[in-house]
C-alpha atoms as a PDB file:
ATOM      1  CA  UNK A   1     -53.155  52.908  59.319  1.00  0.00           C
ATOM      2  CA  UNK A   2     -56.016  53.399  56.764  1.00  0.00           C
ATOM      3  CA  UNK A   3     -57.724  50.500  55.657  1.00  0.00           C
ATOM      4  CA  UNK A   4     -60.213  49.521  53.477  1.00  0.00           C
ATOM      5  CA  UNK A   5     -62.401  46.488  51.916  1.00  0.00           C
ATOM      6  CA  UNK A   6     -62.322  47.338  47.836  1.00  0.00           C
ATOM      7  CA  UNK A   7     -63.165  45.313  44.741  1.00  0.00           C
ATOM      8  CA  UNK A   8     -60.493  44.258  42.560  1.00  0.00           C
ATOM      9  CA  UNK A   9     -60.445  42.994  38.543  1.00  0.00           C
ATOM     10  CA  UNK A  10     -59.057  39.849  40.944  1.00  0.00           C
ATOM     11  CA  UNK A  11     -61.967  39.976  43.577  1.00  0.00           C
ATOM     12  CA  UNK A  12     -62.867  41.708  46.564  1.00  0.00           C
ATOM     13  CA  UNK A  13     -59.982  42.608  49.261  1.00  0.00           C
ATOM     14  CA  UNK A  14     -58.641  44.275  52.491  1.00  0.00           C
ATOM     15  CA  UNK A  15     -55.800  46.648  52.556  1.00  0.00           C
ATOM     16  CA  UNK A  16     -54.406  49.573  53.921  1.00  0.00           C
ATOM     17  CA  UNK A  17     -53.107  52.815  52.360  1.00  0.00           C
ATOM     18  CA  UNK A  18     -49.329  52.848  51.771  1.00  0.00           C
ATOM     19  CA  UNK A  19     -47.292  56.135  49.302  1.00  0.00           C
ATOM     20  CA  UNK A  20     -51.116  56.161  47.529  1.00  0.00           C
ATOM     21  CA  UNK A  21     -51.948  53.048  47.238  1.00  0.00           C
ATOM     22  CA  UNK A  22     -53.500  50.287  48.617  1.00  0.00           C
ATOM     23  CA  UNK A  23     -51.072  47.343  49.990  1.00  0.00           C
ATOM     24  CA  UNK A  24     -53.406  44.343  49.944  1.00  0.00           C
ATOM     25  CA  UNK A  25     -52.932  41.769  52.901  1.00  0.00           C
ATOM     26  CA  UNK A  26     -54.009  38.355  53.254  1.00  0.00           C
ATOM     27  CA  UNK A  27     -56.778  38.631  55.516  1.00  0.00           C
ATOM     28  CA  UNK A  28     -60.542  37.103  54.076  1.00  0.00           C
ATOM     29  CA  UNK A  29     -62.529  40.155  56.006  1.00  0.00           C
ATOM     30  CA  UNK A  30     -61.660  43.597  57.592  1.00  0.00           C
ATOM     31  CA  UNK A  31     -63.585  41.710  60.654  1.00  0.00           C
ATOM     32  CA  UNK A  32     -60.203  39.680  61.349  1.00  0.00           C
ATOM     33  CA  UNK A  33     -57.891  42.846  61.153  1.00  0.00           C
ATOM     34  CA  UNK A  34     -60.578  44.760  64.025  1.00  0.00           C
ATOM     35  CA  UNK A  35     -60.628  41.340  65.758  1.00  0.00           C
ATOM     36  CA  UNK A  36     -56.456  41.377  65.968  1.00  0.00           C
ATOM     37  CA  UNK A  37     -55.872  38.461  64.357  1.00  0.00           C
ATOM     38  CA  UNK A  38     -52.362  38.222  62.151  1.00  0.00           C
ATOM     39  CA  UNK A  39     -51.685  39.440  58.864  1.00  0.00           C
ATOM     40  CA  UNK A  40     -49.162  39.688  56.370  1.00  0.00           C
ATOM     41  CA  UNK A  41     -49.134  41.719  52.853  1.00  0.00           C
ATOM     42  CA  UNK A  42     -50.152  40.064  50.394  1.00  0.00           C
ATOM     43  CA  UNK A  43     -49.139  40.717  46.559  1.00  0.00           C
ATOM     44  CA  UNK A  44     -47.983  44.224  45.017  1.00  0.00           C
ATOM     45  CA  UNK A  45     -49.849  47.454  45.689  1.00  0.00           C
ATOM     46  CA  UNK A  46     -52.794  48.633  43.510  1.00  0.00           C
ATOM     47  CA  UNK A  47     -53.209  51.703  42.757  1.00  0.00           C
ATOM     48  CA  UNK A  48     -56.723  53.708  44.286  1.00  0.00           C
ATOM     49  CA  UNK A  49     -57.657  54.477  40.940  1.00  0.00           C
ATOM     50  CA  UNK A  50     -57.756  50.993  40.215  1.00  0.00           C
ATOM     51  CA  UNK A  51     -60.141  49.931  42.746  1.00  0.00           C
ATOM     52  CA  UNK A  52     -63.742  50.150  44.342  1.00  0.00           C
ATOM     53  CA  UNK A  53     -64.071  50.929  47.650  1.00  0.00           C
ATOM     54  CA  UNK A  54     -66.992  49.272  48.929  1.00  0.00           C
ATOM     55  CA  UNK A  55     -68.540  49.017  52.844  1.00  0.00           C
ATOM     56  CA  UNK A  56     -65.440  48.876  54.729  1.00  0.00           C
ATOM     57  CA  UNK A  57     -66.871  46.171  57.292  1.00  0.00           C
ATOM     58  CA  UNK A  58     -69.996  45.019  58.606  1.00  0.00           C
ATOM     59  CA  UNK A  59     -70.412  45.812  62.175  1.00  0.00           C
ATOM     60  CA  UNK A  60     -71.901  43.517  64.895  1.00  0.00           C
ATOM     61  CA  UNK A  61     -73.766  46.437  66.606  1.00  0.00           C
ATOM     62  CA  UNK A  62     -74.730  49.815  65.883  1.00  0.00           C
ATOM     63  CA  UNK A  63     -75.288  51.973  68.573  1.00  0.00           C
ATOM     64  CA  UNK A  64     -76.109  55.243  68.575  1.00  0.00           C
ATOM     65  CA  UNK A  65     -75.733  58.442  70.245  1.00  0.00           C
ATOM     66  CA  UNK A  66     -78.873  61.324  70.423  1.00  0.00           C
ATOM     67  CA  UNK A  67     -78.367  64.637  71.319  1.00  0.00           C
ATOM     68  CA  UNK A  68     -74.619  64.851  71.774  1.00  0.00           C
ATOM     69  CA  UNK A  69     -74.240  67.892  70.818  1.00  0.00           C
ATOM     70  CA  UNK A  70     -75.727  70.986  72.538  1.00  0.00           C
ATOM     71  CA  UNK A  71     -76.194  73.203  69.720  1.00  0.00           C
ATOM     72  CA  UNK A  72     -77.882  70.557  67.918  1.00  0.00           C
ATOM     73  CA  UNK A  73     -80.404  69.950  71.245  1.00  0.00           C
ATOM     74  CA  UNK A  74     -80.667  73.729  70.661  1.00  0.00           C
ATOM     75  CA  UNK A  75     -82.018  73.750  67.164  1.00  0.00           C
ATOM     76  CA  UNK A  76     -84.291  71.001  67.347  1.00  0.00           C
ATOM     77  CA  UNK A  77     -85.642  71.573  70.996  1.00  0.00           C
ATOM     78  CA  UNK A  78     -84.475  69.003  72.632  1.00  0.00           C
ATOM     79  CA  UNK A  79     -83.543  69.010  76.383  1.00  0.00           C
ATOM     80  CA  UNK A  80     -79.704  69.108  77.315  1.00  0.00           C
ATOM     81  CA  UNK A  81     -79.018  64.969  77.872  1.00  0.00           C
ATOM     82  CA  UNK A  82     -77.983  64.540  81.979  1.00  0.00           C
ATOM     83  CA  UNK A  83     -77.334  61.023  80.680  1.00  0.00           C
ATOM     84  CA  UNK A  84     -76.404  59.877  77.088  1.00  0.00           C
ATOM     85  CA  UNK A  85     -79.410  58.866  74.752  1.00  0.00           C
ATOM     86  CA  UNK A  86     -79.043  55.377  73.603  1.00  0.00           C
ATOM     87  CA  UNK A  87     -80.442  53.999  70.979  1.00  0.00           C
ATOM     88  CA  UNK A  88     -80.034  51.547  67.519  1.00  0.00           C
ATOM     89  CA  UNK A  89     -79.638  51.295  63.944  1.00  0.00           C
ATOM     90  CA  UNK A  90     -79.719  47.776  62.068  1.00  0.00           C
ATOM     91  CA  UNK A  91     -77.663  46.037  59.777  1.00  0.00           C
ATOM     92  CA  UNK A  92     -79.824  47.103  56.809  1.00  0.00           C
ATOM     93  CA  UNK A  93     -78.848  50.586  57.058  1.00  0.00           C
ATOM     94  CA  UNK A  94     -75.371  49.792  56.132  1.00  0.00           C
ATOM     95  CA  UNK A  95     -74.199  52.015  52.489  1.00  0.00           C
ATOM     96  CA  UNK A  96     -70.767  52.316  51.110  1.00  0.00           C
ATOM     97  CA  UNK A  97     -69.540  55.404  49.309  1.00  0.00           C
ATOM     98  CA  UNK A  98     -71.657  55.969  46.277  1.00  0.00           C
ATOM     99  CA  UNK A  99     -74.828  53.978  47.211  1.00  0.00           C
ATOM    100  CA  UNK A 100     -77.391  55.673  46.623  1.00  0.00           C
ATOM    101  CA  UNK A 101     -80.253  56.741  49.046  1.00  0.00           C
ATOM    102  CA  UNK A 102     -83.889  55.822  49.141  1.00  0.00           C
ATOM    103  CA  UNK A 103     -86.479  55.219  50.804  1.00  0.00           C
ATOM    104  CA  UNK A 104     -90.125  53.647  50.618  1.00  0.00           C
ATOM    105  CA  UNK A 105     -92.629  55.898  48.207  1.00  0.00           C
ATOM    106  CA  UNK A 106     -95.122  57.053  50.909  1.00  0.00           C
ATOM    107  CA  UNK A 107     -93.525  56.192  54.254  1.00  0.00           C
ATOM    108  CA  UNK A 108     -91.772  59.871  54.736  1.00  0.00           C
ATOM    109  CA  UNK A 109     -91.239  63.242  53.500  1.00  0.00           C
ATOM    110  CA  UNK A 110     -88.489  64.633  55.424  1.00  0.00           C
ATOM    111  CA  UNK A 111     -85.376  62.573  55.036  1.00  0.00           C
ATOM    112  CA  UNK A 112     -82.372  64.721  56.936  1.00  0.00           C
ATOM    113  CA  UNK A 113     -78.659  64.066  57.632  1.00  0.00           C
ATOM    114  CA  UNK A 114     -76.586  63.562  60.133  1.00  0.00           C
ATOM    115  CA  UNK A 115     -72.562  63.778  59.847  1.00  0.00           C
ATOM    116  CA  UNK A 116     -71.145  61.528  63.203  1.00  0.00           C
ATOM    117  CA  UNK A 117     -67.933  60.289  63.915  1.00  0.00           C
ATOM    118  CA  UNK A 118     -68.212  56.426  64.246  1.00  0.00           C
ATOM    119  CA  UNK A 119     -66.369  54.669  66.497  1.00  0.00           C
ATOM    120  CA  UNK A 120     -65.007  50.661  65.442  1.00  0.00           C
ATOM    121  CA  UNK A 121     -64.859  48.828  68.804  1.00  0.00           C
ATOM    122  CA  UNK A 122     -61.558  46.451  68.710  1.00  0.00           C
ATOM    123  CA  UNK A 123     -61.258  45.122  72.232  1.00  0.00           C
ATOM    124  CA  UNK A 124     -63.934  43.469  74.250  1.00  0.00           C
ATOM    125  CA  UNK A 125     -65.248  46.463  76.712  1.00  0.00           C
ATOM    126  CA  UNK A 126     -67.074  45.105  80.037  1.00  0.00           C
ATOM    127  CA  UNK A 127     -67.283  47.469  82.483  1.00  0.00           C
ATOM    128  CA  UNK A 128     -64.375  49.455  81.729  1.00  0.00           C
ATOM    129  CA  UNK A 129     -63.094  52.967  82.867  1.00  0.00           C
ATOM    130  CA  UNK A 130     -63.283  56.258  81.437  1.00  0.00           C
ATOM    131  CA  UNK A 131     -59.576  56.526  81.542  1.00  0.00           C
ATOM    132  CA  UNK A 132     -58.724  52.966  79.766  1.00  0.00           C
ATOM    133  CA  UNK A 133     -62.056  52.937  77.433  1.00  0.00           C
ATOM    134  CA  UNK A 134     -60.005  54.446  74.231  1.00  0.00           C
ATOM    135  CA  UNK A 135     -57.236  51.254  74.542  1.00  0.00           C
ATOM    136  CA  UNK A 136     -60.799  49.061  72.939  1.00  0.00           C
ATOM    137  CA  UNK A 137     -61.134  51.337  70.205  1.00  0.00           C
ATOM    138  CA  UNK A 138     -59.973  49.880  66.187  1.00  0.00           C
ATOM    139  CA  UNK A 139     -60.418  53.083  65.011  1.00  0.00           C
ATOM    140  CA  UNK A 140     -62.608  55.797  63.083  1.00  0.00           C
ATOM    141  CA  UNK A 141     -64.456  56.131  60.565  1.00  0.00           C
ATOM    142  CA  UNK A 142     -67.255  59.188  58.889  1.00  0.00           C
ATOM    143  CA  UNK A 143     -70.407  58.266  58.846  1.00  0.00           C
ATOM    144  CA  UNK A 144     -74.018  59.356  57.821  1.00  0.00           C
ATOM    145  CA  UNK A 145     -76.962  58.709  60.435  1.00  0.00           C
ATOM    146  CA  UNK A 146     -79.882  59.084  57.496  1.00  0.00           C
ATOM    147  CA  UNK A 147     -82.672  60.270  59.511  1.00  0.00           C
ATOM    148  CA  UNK A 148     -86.703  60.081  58.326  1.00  0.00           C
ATOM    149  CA  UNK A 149     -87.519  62.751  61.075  1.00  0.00           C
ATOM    150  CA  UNK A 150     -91.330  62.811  60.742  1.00  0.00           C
ATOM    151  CA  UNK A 151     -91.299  59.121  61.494  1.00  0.00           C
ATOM    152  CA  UNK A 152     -88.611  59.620  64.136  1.00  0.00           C
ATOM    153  CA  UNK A 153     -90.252  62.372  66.140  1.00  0.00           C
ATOM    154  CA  UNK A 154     -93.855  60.880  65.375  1.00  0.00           C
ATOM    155  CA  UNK A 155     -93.212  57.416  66.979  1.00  0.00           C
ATOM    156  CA  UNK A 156     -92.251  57.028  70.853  1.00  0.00           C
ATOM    157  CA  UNK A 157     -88.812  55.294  69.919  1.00  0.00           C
ATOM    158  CA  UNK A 158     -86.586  56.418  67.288  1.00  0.00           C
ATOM    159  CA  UNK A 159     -85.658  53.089  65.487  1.00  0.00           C
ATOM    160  CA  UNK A 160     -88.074  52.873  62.903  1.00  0.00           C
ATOM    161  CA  UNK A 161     -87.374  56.494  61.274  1.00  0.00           C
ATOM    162  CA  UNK A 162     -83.841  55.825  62.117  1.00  0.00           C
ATOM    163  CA  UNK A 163     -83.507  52.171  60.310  1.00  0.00           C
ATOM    164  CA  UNK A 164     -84.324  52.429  56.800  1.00  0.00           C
ATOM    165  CA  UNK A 165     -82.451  50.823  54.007  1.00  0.00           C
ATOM    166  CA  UNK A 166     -79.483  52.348  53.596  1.00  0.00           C
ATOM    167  CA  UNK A 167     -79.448  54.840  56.474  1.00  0.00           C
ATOM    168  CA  UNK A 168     -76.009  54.869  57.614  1.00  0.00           C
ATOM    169  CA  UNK A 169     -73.336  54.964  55.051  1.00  0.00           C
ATOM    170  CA  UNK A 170     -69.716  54.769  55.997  1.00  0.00           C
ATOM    171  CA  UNK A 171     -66.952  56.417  54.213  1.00  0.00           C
ATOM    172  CA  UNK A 172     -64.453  53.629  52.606  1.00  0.00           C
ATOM    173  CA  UNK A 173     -61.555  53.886  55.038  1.00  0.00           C
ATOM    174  CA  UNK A 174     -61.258  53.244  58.623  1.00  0.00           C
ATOM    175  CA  UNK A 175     -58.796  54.977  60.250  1.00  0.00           C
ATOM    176  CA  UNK A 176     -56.821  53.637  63.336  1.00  0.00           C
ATOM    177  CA  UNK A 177     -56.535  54.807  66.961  1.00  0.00           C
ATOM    178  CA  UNK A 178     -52.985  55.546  66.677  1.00  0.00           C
ATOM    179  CA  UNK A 179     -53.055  57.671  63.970  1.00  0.00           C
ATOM    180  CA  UNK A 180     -55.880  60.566  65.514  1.00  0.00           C
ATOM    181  CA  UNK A 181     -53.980  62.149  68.271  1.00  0.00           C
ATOM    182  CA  UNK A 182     -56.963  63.268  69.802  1.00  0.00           C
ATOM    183  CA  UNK A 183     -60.406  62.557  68.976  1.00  0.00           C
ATOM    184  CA  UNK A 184     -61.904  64.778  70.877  1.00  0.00           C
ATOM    185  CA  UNK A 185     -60.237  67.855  68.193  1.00  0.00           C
ATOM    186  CA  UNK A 186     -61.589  66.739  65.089  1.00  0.00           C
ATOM    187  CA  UNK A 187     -63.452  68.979  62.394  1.00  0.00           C
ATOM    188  CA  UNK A 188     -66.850  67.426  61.346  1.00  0.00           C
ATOM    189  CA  UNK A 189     -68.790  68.774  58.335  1.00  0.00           C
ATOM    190  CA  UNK A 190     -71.450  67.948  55.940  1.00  0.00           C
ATOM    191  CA  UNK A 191     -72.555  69.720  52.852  1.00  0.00           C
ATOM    192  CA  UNK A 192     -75.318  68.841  50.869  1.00  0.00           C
ATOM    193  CA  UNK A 193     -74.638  69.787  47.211  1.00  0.00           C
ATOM    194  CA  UNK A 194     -71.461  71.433  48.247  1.00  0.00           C
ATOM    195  CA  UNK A 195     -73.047  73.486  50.531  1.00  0.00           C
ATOM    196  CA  UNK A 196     -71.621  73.384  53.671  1.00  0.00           C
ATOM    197  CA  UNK A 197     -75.075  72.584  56.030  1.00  0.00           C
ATOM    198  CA  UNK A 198     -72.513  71.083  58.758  1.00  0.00           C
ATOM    199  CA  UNK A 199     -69.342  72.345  60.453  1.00  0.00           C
ATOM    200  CA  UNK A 200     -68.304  71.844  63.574  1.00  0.00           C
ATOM    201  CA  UNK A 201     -65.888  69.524  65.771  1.00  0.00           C
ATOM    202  CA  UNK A 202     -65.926  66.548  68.223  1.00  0.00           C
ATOM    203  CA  UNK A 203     -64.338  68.840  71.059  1.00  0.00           C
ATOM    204  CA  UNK A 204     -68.253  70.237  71.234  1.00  0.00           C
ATOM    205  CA  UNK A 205     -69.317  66.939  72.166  1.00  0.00           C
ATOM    206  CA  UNK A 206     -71.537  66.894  75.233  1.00  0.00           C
ATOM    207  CA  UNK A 207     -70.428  63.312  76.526  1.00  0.00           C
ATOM    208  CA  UNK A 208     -66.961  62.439  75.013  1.00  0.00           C
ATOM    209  CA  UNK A 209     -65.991  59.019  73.214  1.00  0.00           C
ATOM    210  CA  UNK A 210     -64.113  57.740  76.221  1.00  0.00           C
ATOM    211  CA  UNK A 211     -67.174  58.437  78.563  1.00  0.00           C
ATOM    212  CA  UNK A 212     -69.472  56.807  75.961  1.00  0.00           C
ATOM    213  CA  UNK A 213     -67.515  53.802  75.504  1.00  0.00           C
ATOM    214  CA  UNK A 214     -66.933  53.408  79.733  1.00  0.00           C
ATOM    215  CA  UNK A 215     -70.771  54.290  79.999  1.00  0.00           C
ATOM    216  CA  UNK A 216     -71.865  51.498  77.590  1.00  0.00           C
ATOM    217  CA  UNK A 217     -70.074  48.915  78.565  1.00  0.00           C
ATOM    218  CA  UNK A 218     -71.323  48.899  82.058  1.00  0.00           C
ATOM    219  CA  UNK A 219     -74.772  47.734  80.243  1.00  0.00           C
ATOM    220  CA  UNK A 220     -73.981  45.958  77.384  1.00  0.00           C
ATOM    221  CA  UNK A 221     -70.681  44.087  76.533  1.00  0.00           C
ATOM    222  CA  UNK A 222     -68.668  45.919  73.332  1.00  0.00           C
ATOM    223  CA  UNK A 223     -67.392  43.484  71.219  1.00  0.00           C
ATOM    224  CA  UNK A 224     -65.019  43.769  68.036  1.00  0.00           C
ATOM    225  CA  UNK A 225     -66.500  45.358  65.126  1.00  0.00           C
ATOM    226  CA  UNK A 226     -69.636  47.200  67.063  1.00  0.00           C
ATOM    227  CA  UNK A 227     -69.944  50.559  65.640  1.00  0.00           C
ATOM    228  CA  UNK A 228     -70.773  53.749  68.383  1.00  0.00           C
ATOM    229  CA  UNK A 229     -72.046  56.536  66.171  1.00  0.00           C
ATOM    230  CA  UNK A 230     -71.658  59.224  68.466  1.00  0.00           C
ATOM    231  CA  UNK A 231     -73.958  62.221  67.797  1.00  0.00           C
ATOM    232  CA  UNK A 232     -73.960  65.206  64.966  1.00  0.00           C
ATOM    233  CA  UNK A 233     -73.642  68.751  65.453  1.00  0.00           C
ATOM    234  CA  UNK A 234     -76.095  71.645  64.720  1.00  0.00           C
ATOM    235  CA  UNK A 235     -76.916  72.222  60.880  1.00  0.00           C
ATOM    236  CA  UNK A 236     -79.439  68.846  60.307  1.00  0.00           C
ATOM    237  CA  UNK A 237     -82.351  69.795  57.963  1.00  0.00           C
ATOM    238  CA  UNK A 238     -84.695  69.752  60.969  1.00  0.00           C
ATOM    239  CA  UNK A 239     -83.313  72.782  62.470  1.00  0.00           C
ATOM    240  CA  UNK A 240     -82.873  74.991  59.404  1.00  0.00           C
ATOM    241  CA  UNK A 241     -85.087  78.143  59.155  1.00  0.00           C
ATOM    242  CA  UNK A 242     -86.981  76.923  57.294  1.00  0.00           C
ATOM    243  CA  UNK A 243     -86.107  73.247  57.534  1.00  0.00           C
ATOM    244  CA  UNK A 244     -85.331  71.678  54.755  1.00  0.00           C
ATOM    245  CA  UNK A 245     -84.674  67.740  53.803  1.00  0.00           C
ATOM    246  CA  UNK A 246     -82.844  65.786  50.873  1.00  0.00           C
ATOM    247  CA  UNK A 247     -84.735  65.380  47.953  1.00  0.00           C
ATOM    248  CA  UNK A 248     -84.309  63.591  44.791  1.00  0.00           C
ATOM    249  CA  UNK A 249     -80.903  64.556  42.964  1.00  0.00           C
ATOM    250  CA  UNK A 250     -79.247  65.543  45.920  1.00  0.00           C
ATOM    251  CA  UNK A 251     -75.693  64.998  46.937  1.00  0.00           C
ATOM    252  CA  UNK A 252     -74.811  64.329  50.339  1.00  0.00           C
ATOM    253  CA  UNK A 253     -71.395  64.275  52.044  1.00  0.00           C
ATOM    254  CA  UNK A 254     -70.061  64.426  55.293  1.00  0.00           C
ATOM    255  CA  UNK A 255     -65.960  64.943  56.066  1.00  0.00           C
ATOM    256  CA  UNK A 256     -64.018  64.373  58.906  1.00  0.00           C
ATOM    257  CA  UNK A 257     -60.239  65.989  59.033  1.00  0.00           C
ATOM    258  CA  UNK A 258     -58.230  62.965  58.855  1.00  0.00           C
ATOM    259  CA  UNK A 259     -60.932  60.404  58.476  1.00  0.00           C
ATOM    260  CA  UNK A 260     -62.045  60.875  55.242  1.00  0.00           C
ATOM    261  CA  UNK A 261     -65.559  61.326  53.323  1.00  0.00           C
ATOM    262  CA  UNK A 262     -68.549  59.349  52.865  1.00  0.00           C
ATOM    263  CA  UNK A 263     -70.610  61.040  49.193  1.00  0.00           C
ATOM    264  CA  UNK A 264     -73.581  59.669  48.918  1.00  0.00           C
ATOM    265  CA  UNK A 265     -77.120  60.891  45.406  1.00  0.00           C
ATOM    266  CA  UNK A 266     -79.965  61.134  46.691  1.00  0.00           C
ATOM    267  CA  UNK A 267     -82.552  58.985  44.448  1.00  0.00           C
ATOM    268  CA  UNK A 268     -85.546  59.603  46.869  1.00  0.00           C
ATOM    269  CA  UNK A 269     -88.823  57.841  47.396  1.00  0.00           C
ATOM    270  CA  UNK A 270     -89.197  53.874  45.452  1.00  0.00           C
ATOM    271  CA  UNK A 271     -91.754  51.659  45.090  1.00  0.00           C
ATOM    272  CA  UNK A 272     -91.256  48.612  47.228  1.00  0.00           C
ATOM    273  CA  UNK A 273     -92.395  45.568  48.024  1.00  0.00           C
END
C-alpha cells in the first residue's frame, strides 16, 4: 500500500492510494497505521488532484547512514566504511514535498544533496538478526539528506551541517514492505533542475538495509516510526569536477522506482533570528 498524510477542504487526513485516488481511513495520524493499530476506510475517495500532500509522518528517530556507497566514498575521499557510519538528523529537518529550502544568511555556502532511500521502522527491533531484520520494516519512502558540507567536513561531528531547518524532506507517500520485492534492486536518482546529478541503485549499497537494521538494533532499540536514511550514491555536489552546490532558484528532486519523488526550490540563504 501507498499512503499518505494530505490536507483536505475537510481537514488534514491519512489514506492510501486506491484506482488514483486516495481512500481516506479513520486513523488521527499515519503514526497509528506504522504502529499497527486498526483501521477502517473512512468516507468516499478523493481524488489526488484534490488534495495536498503534506509530511507523510513525523518520525521518532532519524538515523543516518555515511558513506554507504563506495563510489560516493570514492568521490569525496572518504575511506571504504569496515563498519557502518552512524550518525543523526533532528526533527527540525523534517520538509514535505514543495517546502522550500533555506538556510541561515552567513552560516554556509555549499549546500549539496543527497538522494537516500529511507527506511520507516514498524516493529520494535532489539537485537535482531540479519535474516529477520526486514519483518520490522513499515515501509519506504525517498528522501533528501540536505547537506551544508563546509560545516559538515569543518566540524569533528557531522550533525550540525547535517541538521538545518528543513534538511531532510520526504516525498508524500510511504510505500509498504510488501509491495518492493526487493529493496536491495531499486533505482535511486536525483536531478537538480532536471538534470540528472544522481543515478544509481540500492543493490550498490556497501552495508544492506537488513544488515543496517540487525546492526542498529544491537545498540539502540528501533521503535515504530524511526526513520534509517541509509546512504546516497556518487553524484553529490561535493564530488563534481568542479563541485558545485544548490543555489537560489534551484529545483531539487530525488526519485526512487516505485517509491515516488520528493521536489523540493531552492530559496537559499535568510535572515534569521
Amino acid at each position: 500500500m501507498k499512503w499518505m498524510s494530505v490536507q483536505t477542504p475537510q481537514g488534514p487526513r491519512v489514506g492510501y492510494i486506491k484506482d488514483g485516488a486516495l481512500q481516506p481511513v479513520d486513523a488521527a495520524r499515519m503514526q497509528d497505521i506504522v504502529e499497527g493499530q486498526p483501521w477502517r476506510d473512512a468516507g468516499q475517495p478523493i481524488p489526488l488532484a484534490d488534495v495536498k500532500p503534506t509530511l507523510p509522518f513525523a518520525p521518532r528517530n532519524i538515523i543516518c547512514i555515511g558513506a554507504n556507497y563506495r563510489d560516493h566514498c570514492i568521490e569525496t575521499g572518504l575511506a571504504i566504511p569496515e563498519k557502518p557510519v552512524v550518525f543523526a538528523k533532528f526533527s527540525n529537518t523534517l520538509a514535505a514535498d514543495g517546502d522550500a529550502i533555506t538556510w541561515p544568511e552567513g552560516f554556509t555556502e555549499k549546500v549539496d544533496w543527497e538522494a537516500e532511500l529511507g527506511v520507516v521502522i514498524g516493529q520494535r527491533a532489539q537485537g535482531v538478526s540479519e535474516a529477520d531484520a526486514l519483518s520490522h520494516v513499515f515501509g519506504y519512502v525517498a528522501a533528501n539528506d540536505v547537506s551544508a558540507r563546509d560545516v559538515q567536513l569543518g566540524e569533528a561531528q557531522w550533525v550540525r551541517g547535517k541538521s538545518l531547518d528543513g534538511f531532510c524532506p520526504l516525498a508524500p507517500t510511504v510505500v509498504t514492505r510488501d509491495e518492493v520485492a526487493d529493496v536491495q534492486s531499486l533505482g535511486i536518482r536525483c536531478l537538480v533542475n532536471g538534470e540528472a546529478v544522481q543515478s544509481s541503485n540500492t543493490s550498490e549499497m556497501i552495508f544492506s538495509v537488513a544488515f543496517l537494521i540487525a546492526y542498529l538494533s544491537r545498540a539502540i532499540t528501533l521503535e515504530p516510526g524511526d526513520l534509517i536514511l541509509t546512504g546516497t550514491p556518487a553524484g553529490v555536489g561535493l564530488g563534481l569536477k568542479p563541485p558545485r552546490f544548490l543555489k537560489r532558484g534551484d529545483v531539487v528532486s530525488v526519485e526512487i522506482d516505485g517509491l515516488g519523488s520528493v521536489t523540493n526550490p531552492v530559496h537559499g540563504a535568510v535572515a534569521r533570528g
